[in-house]
PDB file of N, CA and C in Angstrom:
ATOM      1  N   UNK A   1      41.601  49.243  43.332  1.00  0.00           N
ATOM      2  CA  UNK A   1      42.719  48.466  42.847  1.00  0.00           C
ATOM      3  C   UNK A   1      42.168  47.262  42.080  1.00  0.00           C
ATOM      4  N   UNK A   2      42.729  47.385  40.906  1.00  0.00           N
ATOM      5  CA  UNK A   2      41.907  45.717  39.810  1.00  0.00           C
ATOM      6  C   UNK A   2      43.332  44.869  40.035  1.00  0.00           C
ATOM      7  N   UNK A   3      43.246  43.852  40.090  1.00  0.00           N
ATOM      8  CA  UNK A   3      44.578  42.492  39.791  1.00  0.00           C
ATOM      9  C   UNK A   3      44.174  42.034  38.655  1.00  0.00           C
ATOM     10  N   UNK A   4      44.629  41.993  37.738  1.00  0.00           N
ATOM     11  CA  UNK A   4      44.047  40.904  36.856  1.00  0.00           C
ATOM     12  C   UNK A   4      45.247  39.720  36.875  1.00  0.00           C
ATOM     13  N   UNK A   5      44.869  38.475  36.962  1.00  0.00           N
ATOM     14  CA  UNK A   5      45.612  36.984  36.624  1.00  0.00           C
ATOM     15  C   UNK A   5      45.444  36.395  35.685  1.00  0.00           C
ATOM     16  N   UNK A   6      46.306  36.331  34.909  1.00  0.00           N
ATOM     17  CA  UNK A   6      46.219  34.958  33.517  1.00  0.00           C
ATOM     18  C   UNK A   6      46.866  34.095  33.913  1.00  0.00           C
ATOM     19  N   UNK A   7      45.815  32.829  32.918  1.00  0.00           N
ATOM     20  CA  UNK A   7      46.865  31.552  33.400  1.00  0.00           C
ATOM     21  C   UNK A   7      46.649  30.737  32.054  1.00  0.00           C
ATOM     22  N   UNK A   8      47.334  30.530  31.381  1.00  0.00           N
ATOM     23  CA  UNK A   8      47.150  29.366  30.525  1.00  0.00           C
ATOM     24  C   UNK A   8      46.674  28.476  30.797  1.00  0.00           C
ATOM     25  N   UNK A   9      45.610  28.199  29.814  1.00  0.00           N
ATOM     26  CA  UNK A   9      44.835  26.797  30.514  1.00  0.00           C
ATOM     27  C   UNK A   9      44.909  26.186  29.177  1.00  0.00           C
ATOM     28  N   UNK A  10      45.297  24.690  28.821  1.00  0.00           N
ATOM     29  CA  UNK A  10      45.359  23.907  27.390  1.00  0.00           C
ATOM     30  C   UNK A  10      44.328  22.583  28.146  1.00  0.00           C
ATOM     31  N   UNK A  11      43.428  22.507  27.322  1.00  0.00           N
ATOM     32  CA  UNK A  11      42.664  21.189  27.198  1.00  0.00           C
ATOM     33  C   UNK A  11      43.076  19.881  26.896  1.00  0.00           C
ATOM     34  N   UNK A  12      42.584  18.906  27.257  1.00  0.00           N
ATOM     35  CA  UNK A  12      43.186  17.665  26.916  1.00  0.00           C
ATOM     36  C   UNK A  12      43.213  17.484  25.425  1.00  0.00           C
ATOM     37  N   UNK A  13      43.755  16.904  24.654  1.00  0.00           N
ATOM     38  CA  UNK A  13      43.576  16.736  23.321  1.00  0.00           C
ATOM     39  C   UNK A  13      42.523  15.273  23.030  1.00  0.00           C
ATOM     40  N   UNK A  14      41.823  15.592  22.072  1.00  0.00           N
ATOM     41  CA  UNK A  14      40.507  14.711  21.983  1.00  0.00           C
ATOM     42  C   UNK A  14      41.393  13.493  21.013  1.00  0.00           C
ATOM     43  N   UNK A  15      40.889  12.343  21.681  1.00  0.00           N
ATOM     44  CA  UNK A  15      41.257  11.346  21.193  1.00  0.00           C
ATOM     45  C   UNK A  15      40.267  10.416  21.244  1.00  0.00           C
ATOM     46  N   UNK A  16      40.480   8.655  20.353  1.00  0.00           N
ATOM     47  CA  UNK A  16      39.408   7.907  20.837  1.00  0.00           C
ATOM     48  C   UNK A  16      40.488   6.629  21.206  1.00  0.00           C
ATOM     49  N   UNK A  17      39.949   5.797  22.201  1.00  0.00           N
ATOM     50  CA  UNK A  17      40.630   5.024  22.396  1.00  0.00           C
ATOM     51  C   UNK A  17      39.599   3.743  21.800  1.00  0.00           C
ATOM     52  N   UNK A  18      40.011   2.337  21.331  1.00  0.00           N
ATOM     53  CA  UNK A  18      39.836   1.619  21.033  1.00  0.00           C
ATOM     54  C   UNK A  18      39.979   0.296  21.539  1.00  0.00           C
ATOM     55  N   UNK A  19      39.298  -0.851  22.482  1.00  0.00           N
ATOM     56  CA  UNK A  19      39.573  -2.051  22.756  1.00  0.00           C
ATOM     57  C   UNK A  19      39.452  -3.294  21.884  1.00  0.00           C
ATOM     58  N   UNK A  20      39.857  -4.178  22.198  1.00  0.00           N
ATOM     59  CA  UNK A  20      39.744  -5.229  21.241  1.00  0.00           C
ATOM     60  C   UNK A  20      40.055  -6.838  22.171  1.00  0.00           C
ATOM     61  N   UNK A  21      39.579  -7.783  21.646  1.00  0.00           N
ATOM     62  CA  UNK A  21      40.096  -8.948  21.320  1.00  0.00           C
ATOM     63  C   UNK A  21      40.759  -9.606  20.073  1.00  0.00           C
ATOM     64  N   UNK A  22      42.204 -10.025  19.880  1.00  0.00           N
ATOM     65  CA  UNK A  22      42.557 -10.537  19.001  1.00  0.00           C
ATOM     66  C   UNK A  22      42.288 -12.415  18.978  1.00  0.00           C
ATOM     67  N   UNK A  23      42.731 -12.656  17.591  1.00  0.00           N
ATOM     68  CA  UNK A  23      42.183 -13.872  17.419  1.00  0.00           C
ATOM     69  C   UNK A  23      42.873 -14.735  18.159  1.00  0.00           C
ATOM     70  N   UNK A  24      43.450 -14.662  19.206  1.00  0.00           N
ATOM     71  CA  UNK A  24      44.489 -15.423  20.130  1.00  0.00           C
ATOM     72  C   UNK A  24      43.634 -14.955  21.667  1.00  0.00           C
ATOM     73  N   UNK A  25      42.446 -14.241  21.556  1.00  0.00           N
ATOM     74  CA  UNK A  25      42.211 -13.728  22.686  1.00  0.00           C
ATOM     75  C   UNK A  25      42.341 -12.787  23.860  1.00  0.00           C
ATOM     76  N   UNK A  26      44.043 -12.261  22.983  1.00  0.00           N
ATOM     77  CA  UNK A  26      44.465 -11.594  23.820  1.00  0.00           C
ATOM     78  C   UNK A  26      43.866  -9.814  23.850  1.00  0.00           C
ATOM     79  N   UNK A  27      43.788  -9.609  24.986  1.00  0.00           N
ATOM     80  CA  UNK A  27      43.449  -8.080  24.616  1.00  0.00           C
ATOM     81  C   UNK A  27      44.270  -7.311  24.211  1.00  0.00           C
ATOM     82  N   UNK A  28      44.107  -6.066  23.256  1.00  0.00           N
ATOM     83  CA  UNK A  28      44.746  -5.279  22.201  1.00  0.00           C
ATOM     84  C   UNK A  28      43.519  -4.023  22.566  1.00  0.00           C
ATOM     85  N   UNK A  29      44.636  -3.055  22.495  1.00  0.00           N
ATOM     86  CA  UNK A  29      44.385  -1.439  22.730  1.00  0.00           C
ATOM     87  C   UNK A  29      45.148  -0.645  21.409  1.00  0.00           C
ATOM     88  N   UNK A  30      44.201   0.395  20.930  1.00  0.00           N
ATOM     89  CA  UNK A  30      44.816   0.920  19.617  1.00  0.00           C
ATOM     90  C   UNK A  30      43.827   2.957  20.383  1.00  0.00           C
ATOM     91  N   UNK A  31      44.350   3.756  20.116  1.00  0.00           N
ATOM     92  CA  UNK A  31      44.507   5.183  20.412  1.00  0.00           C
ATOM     93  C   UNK A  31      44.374   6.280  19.007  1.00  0.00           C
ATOM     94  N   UNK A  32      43.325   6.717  19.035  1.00  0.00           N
ATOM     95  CA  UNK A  32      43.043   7.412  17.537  1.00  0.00           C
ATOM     96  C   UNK A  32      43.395   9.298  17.838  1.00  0.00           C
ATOM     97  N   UNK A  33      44.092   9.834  17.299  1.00  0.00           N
ATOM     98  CA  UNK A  33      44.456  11.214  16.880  1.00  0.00           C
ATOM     99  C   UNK A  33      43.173  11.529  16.644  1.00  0.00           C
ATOM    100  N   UNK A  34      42.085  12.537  17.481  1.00  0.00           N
ATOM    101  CA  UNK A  34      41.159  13.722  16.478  1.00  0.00           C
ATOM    102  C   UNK A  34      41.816  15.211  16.588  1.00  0.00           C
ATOM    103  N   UNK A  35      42.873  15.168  16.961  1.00  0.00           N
ATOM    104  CA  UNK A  35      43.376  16.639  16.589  1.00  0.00           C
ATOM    105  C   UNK A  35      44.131  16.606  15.140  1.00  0.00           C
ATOM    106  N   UNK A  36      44.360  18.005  15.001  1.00  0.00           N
ATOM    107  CA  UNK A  36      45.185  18.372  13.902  1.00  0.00           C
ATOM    108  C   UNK A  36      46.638  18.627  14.678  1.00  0.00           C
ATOM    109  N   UNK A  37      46.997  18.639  15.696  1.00  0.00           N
ATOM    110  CA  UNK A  37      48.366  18.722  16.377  1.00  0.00           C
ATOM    111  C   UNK A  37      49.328  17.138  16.795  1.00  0.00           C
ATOM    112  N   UNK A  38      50.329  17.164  17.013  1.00  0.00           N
ATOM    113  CA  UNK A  38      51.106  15.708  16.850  1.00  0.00           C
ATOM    114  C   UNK A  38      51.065  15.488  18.421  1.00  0.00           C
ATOM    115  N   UNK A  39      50.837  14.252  19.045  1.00  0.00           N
ATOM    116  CA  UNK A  39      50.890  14.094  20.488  1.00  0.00           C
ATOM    117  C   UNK A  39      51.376  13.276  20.758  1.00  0.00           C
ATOM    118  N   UNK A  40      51.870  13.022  21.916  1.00  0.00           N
ATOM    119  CA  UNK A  40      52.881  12.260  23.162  1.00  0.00           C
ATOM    120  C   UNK A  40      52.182  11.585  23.384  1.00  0.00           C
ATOM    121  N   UNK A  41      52.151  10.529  23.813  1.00  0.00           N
ATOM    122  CA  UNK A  41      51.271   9.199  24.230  1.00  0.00           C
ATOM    123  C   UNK A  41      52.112   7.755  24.727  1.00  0.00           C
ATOM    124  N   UNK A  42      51.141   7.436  25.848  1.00  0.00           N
ATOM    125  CA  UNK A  42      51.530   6.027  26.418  1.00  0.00           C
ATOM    126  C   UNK A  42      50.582   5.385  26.667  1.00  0.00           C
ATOM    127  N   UNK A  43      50.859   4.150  26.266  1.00  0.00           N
ATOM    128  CA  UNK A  43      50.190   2.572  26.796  1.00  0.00           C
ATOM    129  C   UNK A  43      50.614   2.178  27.796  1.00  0.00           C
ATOM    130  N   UNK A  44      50.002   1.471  28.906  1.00  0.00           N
ATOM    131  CA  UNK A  44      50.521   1.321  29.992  1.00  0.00           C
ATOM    132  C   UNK A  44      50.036  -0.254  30.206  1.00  0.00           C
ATOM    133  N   UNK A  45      50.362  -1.378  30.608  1.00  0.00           N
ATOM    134  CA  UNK A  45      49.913  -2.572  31.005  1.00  0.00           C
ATOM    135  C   UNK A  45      50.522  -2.877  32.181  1.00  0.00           C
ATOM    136  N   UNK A  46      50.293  -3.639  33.162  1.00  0.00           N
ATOM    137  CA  UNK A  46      50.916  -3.995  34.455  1.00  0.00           C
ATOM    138  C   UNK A  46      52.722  -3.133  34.444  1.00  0.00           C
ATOM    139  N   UNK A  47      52.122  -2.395  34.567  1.00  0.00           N
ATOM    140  CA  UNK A  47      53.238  -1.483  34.926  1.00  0.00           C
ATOM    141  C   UNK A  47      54.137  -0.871  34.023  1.00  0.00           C
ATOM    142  N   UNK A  48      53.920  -1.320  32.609  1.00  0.00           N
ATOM    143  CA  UNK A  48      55.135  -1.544  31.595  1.00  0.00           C
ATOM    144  C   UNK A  48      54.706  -0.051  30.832  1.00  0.00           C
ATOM    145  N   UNK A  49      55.359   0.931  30.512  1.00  0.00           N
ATOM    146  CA  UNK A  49      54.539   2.256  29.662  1.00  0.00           C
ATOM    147  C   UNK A  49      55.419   2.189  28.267  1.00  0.00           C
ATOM    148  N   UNK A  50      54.609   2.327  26.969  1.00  0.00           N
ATOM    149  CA  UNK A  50      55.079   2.192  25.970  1.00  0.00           C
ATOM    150  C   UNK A  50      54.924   3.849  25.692  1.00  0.00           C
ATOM    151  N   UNK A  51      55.726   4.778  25.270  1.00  0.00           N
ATOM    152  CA  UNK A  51      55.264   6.086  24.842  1.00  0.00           C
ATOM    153  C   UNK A  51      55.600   5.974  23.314  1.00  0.00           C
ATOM    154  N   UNK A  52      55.059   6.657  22.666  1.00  0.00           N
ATOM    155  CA  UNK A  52      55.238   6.871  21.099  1.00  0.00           C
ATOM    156  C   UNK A  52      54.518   8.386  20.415  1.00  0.00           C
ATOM    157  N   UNK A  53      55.022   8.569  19.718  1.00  0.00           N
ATOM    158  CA  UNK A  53      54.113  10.211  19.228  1.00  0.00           C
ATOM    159  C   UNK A  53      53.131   9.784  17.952  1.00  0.00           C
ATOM    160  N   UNK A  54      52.154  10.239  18.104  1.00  0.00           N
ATOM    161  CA  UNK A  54      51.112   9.962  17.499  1.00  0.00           C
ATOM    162  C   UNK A  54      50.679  11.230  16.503  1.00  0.00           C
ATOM    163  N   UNK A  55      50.770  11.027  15.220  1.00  0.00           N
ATOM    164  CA  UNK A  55      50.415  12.171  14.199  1.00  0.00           C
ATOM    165  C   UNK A  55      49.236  12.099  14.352  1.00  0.00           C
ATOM    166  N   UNK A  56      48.484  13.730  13.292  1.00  0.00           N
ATOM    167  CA  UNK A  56      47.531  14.062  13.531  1.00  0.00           C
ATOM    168  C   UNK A  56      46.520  13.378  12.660  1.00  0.00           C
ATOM    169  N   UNK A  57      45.375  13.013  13.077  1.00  0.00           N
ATOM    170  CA  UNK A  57      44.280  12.521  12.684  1.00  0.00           C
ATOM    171  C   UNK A  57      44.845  10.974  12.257  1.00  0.00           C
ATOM    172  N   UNK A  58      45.552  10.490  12.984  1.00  0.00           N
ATOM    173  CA  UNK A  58      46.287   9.200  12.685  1.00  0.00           C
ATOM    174  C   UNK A  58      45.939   8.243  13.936  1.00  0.00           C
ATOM    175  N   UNK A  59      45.661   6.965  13.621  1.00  0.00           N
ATOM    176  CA  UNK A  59      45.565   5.598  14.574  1.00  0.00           C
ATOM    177  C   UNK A  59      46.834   5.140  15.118  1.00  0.00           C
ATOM    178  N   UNK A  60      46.908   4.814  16.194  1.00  0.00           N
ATOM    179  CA  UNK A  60      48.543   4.152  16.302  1.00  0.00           C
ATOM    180  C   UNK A  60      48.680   3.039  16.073  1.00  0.00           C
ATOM    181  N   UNK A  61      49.964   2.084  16.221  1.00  0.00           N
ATOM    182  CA  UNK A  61      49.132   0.820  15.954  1.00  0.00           C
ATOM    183  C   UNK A  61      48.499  -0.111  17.548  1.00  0.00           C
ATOM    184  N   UNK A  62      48.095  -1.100  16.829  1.00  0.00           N
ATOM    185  CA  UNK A  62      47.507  -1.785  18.209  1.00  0.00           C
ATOM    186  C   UNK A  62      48.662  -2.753  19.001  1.00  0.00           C
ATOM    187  N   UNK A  63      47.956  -2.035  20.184  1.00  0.00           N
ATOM    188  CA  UNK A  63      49.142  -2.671  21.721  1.00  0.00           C
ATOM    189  C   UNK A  63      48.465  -3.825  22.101  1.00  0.00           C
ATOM    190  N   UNK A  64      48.742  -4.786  22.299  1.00  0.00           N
ATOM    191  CA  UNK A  64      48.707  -6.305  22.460  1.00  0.00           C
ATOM    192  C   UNK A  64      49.035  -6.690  23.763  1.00  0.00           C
ATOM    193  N   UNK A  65      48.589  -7.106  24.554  1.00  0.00           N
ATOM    194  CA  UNK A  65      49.171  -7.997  26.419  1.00  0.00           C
ATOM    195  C   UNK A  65      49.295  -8.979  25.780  1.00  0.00           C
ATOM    196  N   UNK A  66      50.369  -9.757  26.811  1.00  0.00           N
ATOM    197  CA  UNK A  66      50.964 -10.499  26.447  1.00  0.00           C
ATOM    198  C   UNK A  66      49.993 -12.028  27.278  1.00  0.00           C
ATOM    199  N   UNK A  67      48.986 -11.499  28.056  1.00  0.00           N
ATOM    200  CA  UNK A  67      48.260 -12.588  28.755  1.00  0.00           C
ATOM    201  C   UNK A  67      46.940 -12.432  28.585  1.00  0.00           C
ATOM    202  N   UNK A  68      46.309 -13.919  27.878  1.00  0.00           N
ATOM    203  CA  UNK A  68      44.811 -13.792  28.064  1.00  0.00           C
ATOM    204  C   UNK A  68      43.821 -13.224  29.298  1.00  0.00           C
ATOM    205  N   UNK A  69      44.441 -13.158  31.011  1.00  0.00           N
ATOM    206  CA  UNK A  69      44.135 -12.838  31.791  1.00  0.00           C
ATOM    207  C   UNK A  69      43.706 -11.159  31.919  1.00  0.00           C
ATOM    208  N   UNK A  70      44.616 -10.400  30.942  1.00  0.00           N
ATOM    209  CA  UNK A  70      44.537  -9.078  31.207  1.00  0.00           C
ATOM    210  C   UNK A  70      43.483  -8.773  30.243  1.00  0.00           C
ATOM    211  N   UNK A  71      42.793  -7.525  30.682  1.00  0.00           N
ATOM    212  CA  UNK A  71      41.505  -7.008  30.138  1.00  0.00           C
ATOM    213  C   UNK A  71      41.905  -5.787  29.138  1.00  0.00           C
ATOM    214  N   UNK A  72      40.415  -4.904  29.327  1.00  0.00           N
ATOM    215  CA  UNK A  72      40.608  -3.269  28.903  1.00  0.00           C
ATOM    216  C   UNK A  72      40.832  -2.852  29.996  1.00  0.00           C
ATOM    217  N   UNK A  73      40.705  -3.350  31.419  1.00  0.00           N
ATOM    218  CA  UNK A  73      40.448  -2.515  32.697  1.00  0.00           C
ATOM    219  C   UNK A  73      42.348  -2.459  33.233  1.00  0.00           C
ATOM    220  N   UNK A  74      42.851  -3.017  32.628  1.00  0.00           N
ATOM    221  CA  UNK A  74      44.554  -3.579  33.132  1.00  0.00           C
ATOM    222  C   UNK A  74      45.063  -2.194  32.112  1.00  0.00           C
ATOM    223  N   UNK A  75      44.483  -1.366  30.945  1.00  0.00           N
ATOM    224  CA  UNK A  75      45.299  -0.630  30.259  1.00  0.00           C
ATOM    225  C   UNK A  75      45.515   0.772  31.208  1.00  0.00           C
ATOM    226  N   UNK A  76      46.217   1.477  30.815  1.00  0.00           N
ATOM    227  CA  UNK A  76      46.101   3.033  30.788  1.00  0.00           C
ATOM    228  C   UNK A  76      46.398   3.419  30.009  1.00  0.00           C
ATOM    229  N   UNK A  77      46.314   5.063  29.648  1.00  0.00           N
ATOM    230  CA  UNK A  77      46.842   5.743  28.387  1.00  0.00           C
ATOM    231  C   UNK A  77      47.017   6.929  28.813  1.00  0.00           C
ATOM    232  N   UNK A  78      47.575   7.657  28.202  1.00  0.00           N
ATOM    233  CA  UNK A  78      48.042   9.478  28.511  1.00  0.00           C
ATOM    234  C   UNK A  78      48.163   9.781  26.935  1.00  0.00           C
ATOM    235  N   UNK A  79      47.575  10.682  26.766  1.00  0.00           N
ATOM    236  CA  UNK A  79      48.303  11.718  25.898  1.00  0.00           C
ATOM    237  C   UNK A  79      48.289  13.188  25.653  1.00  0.00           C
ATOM    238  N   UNK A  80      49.001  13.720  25.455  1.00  0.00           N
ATOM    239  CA  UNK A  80      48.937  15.190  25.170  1.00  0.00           C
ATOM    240  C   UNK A  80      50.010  15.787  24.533  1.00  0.00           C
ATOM    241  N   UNK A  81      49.649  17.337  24.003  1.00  0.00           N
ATOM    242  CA  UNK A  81      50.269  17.713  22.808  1.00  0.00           C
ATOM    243  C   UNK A  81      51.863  17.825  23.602  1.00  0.00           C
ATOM    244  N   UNK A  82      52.484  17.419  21.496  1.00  0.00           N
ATOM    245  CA  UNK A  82      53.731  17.081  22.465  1.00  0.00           C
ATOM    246  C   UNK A  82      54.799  18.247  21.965  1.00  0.00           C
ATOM    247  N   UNK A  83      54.215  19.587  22.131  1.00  0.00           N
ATOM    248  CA  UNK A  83      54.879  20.767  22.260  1.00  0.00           C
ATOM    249  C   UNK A  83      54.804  21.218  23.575  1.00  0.00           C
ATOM    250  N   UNK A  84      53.900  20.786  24.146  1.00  0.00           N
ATOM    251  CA  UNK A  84      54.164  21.364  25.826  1.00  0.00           C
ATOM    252  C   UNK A  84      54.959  20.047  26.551  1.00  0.00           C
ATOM    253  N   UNK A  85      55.808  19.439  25.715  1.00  0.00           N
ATOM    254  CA  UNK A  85      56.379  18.102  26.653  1.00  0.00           C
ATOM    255  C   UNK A  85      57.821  18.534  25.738  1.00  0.00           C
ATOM    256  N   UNK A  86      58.230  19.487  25.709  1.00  0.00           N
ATOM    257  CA  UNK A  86      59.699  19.007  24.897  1.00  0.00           C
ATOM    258  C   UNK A  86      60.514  17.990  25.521  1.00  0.00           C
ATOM    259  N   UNK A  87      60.488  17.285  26.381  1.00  0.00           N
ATOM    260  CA  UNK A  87      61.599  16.395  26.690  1.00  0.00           C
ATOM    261  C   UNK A  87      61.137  14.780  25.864  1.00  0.00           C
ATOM    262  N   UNK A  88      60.075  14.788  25.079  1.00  0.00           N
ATOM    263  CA  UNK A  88      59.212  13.778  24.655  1.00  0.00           C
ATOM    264  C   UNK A  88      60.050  13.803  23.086  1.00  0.00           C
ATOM    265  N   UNK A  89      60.438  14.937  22.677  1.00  0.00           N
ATOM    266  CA  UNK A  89      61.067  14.765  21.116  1.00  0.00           C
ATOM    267  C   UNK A  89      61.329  14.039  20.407  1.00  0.00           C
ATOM    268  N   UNK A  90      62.169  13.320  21.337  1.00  0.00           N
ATOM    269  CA  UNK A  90      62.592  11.986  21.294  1.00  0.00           C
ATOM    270  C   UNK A  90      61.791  10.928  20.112  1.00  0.00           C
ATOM    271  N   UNK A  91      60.790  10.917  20.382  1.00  0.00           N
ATOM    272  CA  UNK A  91      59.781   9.335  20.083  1.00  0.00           C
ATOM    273  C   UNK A  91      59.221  10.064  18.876  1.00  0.00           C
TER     274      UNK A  91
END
């Protein structure tokens, strides 16, 4: 007796993320597209999640805290393609 199982497996989509200091000090996070597919994405700072869709091979723009106190270590980010998220259309 053979079973065979498939399972779809999708990879994360390759991105670069970017930190910064602006000239106010504050830290700023910016998220770079290396796919050719359009993706779902969030910024996250003390709790707050910004989502936006991010075209392909495109920069988003840069996310800004609102306190000199917060770092790169205070961000998060998510993204992934945003055909396996239809409820994301939206953005």
């Amino acid at each position: 007796m053979v079973l065979a199982v498939h399972t779809a497996v999708y990879a994360a989509p390759k991105v670069t993320v970017k930190h910064n200091r602006n000239a106010k000090n504050l830290a700023e996070i910016q998220i770079m597209n290396q796919t050719v597919e359009s993706l779902i994405c969030y910024v996250a700072i003390d709790g707050h999640k910004i989502y936006f869709r991010l075209h392909p091979r495109q920069p988003s723009k840069w996310y800004v805290a609102t306190d000199e106190r917060f770092n790169h270590s205070n961000y998060s980010t998510w993204c992934d393609y945003l055909a396996l998220h239809p409820k994301y259309q939206k953005y």
